[in-house]
N, C-alpha and C. Protein backbone atom coordinates (compact mmCIF):
# COMPACT_ATOMS: atom_id res chain seq x y z
N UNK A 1 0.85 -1.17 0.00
CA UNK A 1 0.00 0.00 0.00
C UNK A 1 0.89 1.23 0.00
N UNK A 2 0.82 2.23 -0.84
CA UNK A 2 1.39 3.35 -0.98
C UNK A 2 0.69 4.64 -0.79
N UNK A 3 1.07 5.60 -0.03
CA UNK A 3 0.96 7.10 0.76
C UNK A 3 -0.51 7.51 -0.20
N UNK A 4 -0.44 7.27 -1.54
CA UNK A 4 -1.88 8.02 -2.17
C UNK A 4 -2.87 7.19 -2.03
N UNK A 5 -2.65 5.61 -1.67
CA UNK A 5 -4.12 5.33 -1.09
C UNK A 5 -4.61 5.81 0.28
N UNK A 6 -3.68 6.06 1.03
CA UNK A 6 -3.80 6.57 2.90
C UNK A 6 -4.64 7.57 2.56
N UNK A 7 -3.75 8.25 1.37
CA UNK A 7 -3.82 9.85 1.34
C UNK A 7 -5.21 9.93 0.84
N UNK A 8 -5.90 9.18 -0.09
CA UNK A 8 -7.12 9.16 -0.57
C UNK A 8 -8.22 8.74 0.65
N UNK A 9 -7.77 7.61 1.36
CA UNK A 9 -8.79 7.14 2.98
C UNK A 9 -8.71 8.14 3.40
N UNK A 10 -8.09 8.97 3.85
CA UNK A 10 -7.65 9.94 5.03
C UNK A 10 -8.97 10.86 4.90
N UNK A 11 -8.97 11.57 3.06
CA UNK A 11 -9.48 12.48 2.65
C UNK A 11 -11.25 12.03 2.98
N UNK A 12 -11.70 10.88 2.21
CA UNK A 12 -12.76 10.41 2.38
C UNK A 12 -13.31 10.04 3.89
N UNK A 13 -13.05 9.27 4.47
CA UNK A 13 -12.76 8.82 6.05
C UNK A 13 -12.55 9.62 6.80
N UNK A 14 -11.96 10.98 6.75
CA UNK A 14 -11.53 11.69 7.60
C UNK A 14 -12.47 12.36 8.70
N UNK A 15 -13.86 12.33 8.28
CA UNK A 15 -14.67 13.15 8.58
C UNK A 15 -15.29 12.70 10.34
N UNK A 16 -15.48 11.18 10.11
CA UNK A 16 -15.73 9.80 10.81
C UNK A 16 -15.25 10.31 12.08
N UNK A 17 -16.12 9.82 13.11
CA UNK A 17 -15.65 10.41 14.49
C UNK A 17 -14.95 9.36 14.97
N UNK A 18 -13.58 8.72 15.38
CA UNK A 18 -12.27 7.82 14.77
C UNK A 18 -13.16 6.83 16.19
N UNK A 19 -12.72 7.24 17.04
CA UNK A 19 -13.66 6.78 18.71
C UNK A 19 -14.89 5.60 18.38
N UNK A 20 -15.86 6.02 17.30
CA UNK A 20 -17.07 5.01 16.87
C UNK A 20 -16.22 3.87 16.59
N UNK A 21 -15.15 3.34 15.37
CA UNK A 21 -14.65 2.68 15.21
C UNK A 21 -14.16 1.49 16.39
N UNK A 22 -14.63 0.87 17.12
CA UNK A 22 -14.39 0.31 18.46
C UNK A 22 -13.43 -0.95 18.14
N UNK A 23 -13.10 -1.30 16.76
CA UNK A 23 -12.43 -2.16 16.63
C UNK A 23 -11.27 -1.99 16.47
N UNK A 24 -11.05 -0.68 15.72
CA UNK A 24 -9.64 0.13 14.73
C UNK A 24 -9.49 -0.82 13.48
N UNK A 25 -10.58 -1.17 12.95
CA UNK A 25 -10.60 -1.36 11.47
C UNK A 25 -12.05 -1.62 11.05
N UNK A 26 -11.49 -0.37 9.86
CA UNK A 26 -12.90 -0.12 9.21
C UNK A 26 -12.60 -0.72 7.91
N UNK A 27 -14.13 -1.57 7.61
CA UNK A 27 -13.62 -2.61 6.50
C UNK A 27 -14.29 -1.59 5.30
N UNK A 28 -14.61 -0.38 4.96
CA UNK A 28 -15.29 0.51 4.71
C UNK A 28 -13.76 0.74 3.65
N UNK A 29 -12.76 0.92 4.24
CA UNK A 29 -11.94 1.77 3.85
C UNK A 29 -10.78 0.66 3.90
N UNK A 30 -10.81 -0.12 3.79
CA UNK A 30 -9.55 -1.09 2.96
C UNK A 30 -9.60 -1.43 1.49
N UNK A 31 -8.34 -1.36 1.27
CA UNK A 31 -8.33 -1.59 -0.32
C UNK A 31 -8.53 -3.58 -0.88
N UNK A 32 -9.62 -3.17 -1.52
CA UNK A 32 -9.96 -5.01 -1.43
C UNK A 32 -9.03 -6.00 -2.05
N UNK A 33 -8.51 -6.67 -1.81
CA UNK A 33 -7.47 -7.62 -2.36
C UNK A 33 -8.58 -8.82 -2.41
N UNK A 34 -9.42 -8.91 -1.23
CA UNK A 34 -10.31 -9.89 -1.57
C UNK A 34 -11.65 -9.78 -0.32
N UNK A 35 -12.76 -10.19 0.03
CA UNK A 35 -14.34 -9.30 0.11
C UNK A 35 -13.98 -10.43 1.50
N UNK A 36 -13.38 -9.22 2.48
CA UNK A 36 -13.25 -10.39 3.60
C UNK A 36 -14.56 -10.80 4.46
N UNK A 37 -15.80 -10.30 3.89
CA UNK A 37 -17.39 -10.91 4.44
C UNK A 37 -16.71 -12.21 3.69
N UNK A 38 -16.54 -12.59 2.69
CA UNK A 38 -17.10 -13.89 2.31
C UNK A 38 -16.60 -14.90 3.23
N UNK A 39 -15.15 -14.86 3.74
CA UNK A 39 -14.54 -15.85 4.74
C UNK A 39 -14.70 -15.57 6.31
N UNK A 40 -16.33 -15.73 6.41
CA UNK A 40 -16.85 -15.38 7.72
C UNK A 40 -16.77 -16.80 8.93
N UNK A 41 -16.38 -17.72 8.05
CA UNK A 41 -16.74 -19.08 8.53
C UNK A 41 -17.69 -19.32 8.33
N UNK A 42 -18.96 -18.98 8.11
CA UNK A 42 -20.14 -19.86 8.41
C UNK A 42 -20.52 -19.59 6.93
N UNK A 43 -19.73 -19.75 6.00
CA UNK A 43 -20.30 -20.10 3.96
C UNK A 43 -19.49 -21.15 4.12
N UNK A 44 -20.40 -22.64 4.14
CA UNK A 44 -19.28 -23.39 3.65
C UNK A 44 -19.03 -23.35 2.37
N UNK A 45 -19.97 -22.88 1.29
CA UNK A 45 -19.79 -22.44 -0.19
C UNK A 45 -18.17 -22.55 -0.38
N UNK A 46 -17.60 -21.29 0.29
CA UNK A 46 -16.62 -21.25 -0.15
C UNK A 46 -15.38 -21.50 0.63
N UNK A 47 -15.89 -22.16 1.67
CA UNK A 47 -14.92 -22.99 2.65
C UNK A 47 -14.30 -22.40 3.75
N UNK A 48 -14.07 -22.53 4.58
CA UNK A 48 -13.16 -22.14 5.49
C UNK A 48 -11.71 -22.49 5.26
N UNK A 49 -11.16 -23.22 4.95
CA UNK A 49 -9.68 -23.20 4.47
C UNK A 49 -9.28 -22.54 2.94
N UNK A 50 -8.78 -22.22 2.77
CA UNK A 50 -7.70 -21.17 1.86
C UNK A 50 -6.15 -21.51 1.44
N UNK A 51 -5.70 -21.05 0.34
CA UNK A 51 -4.89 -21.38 -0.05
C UNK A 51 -3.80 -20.29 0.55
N UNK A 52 -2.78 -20.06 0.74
CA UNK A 52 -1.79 -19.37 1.04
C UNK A 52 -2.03 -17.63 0.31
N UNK A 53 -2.14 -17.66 -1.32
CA UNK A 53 -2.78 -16.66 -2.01
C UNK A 53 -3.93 -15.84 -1.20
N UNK A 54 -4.99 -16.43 -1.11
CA UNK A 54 -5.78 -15.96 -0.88
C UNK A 54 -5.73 -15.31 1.06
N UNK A 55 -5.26 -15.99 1.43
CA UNK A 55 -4.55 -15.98 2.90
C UNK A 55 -4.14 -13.90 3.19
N UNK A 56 -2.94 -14.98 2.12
CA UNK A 56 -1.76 -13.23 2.28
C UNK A 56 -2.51 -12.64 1.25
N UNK A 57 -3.76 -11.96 0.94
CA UNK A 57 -3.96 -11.29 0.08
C UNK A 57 -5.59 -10.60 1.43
N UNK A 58 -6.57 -11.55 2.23
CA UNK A 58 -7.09 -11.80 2.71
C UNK A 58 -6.31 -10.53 4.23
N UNK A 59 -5.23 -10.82 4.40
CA UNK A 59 -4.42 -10.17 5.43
C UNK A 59 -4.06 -8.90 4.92
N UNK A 60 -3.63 -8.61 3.87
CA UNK A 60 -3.58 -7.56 3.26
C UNK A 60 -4.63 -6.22 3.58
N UNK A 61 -6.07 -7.04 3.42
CA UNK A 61 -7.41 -6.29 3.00
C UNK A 61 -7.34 -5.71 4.41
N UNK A 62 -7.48 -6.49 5.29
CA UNK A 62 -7.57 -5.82 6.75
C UNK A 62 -6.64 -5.01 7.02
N UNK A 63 -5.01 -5.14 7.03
CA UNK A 63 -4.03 -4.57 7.30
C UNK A 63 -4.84 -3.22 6.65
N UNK A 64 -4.89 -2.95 5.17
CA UNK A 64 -5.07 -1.42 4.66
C UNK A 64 -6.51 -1.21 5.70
N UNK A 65 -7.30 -2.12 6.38
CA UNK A 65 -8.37 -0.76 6.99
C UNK A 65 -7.80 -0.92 8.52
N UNK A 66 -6.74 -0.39 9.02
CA UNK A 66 -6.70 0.33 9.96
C UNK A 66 -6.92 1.74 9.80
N UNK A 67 -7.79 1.73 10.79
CA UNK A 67 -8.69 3.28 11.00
C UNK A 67 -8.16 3.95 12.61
N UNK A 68 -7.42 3.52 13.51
CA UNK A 68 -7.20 3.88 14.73
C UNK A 68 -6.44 3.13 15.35
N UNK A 69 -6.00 3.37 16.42
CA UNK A 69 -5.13 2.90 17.28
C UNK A 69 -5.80 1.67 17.81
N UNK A 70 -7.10 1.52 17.88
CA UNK A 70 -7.50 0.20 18.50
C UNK A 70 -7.35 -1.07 18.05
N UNK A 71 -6.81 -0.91 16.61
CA UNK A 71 -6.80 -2.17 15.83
C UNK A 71 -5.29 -2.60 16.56
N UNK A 72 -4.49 -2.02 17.17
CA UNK A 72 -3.22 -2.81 17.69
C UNK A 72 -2.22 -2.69 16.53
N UNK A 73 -0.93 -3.23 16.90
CA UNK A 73 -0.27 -3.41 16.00
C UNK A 73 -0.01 -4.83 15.09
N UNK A 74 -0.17 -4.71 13.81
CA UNK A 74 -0.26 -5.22 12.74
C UNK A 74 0.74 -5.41 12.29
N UNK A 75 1.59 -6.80 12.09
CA UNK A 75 2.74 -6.78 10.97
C UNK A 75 2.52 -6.55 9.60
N UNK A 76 3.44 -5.61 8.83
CA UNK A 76 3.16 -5.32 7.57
C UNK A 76 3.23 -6.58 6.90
N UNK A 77 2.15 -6.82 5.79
CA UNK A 77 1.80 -7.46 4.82
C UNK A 77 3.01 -8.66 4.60
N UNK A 78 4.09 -7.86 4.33
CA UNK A 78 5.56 -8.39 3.64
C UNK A 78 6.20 -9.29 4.74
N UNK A 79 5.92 -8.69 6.42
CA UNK A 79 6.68 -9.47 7.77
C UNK A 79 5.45 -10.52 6.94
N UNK A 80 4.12 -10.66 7.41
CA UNK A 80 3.41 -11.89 7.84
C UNK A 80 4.07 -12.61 6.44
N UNK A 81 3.94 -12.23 5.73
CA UNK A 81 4.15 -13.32 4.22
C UNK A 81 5.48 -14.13 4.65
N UNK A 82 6.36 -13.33 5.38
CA UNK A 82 7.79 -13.90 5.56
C UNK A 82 7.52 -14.77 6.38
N UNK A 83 6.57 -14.82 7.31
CA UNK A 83 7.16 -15.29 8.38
C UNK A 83 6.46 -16.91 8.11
N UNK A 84 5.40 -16.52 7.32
CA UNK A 84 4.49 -18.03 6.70
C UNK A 84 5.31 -18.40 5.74
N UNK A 85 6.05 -18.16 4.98
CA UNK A 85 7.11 -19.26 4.13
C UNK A 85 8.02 -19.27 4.89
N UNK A 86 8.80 -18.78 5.96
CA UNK A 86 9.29 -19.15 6.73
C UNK A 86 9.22 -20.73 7.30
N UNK A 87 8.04 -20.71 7.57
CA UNK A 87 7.57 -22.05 8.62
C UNK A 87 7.62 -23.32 7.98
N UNK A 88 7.23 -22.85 6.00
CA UNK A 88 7.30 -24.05 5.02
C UNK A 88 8.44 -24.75 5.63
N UNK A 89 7.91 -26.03 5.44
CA UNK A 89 9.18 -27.44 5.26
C UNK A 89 8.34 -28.75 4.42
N UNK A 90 9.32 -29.32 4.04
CA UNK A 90 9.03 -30.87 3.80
C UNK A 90 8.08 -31.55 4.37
N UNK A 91 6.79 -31.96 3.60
CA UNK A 91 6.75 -33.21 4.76
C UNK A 91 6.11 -32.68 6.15
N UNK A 92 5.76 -31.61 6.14
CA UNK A 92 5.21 -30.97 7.43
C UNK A 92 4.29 -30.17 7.16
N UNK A 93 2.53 -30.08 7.64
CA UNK A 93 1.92 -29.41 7.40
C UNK A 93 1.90 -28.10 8.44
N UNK A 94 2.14 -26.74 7.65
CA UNK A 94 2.01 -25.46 9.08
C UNK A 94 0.38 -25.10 8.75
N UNK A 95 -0.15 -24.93 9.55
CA UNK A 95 -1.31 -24.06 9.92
C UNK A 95 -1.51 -22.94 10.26
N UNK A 96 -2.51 -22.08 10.01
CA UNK A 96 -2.42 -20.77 10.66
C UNK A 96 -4.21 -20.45 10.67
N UNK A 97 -4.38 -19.20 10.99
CA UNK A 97 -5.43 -18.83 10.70
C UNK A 97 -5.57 -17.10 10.93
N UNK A 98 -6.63 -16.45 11.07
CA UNK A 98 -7.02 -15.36 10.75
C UNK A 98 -8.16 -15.02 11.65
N UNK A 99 -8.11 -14.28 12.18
CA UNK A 99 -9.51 -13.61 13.38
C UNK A 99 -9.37 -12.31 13.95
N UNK A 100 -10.64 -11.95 12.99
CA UNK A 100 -10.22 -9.96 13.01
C UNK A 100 -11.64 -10.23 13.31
N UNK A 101 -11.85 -9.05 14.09
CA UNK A 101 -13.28 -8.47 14.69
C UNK A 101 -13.48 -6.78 14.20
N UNK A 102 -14.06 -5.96 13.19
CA UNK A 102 -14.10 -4.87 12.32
C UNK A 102 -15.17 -4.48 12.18
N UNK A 103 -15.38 -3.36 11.84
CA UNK A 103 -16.10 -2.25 11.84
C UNK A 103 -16.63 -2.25 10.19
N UNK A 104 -18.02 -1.82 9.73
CA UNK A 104 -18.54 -1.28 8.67
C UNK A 104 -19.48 -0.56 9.02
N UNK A 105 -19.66 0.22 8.08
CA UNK A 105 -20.48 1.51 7.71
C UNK A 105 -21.65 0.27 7.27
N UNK A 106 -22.99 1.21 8.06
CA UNK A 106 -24.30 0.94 7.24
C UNK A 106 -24.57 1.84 5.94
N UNK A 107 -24.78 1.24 5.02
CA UNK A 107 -25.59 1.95 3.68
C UNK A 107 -26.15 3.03 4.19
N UNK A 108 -27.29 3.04 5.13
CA UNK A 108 -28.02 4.21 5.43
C UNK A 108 -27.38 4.97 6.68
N UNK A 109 -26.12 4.77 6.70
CA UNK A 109 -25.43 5.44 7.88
C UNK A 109 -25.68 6.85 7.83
N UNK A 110 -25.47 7.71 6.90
CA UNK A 110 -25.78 9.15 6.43
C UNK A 110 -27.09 9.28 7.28
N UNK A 111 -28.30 8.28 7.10
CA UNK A 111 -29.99 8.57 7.84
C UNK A 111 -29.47 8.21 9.53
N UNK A 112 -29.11 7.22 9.59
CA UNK A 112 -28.91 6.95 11.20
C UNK A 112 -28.33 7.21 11.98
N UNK A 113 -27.04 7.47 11.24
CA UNK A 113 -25.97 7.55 12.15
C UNK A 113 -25.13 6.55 12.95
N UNK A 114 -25.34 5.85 12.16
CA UNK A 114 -25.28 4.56 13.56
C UNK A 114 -23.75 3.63 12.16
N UNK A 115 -23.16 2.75 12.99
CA UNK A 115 -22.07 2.07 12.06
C UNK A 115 -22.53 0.40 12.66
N UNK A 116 -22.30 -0.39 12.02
CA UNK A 116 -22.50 -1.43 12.17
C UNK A 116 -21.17 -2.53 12.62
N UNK A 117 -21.66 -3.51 13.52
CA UNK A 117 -20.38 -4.30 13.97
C UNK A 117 -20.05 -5.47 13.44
């Protein structure tokens, strides 16, 4: 992710009272690598396990919506990728997984006011 997408969230997003955000990531404002509703767990459609691709691409999406300090600190994109071929070996299966709890905007947020969890 490079400074003119921030720079573009910042502009759009900026307005957002940062505090509502209770998670520190707004899925509103990540750049989609891939539609992280769909890997909610509960579609088996499209499974709960993942290929590595979709993984580090999946980690990506969240990493770009940090919106605040509450989301914690996040290894950049490039650490996590390292650190999962890292673990590759022979003959040995590594596991991992993924569990983010995030913030979206309702459609009619403009009428309510309200953001959804």
């Amino acid at each position: 992710m490079d400074n003119n997408y921030r720079t573009y969230v910042n502009q759009v997003f900026g307005a957002l009272e940062s505090n509502r955000i209770s998670t520190g990531l707004l899925v509103d404002c990540c750049f989609d690598f891939t539609d992280p509703e769909i890997y909610n767990g509960s579609l088996l459609v499209y499974g709960i396990l993942m290929g590595q691709g979709i993984y580090s691409e999946s980690y990506k999406t969240i990493f770009t919506g940090k919106f605040n300090s509450n989301a914690g600190t996040l290894s950049h994109p490039s650490i996590h990728d390292s650190l999962c071929y890292i673990a590759r070996s022979k003959e040995v299966s590594t596991f991992s997984g993924l569990l983010f709890k995030y913030n979206a905007i309702y459609s009619n947020a403009q009428v309510n006011g309200k953001c959804k969890r």
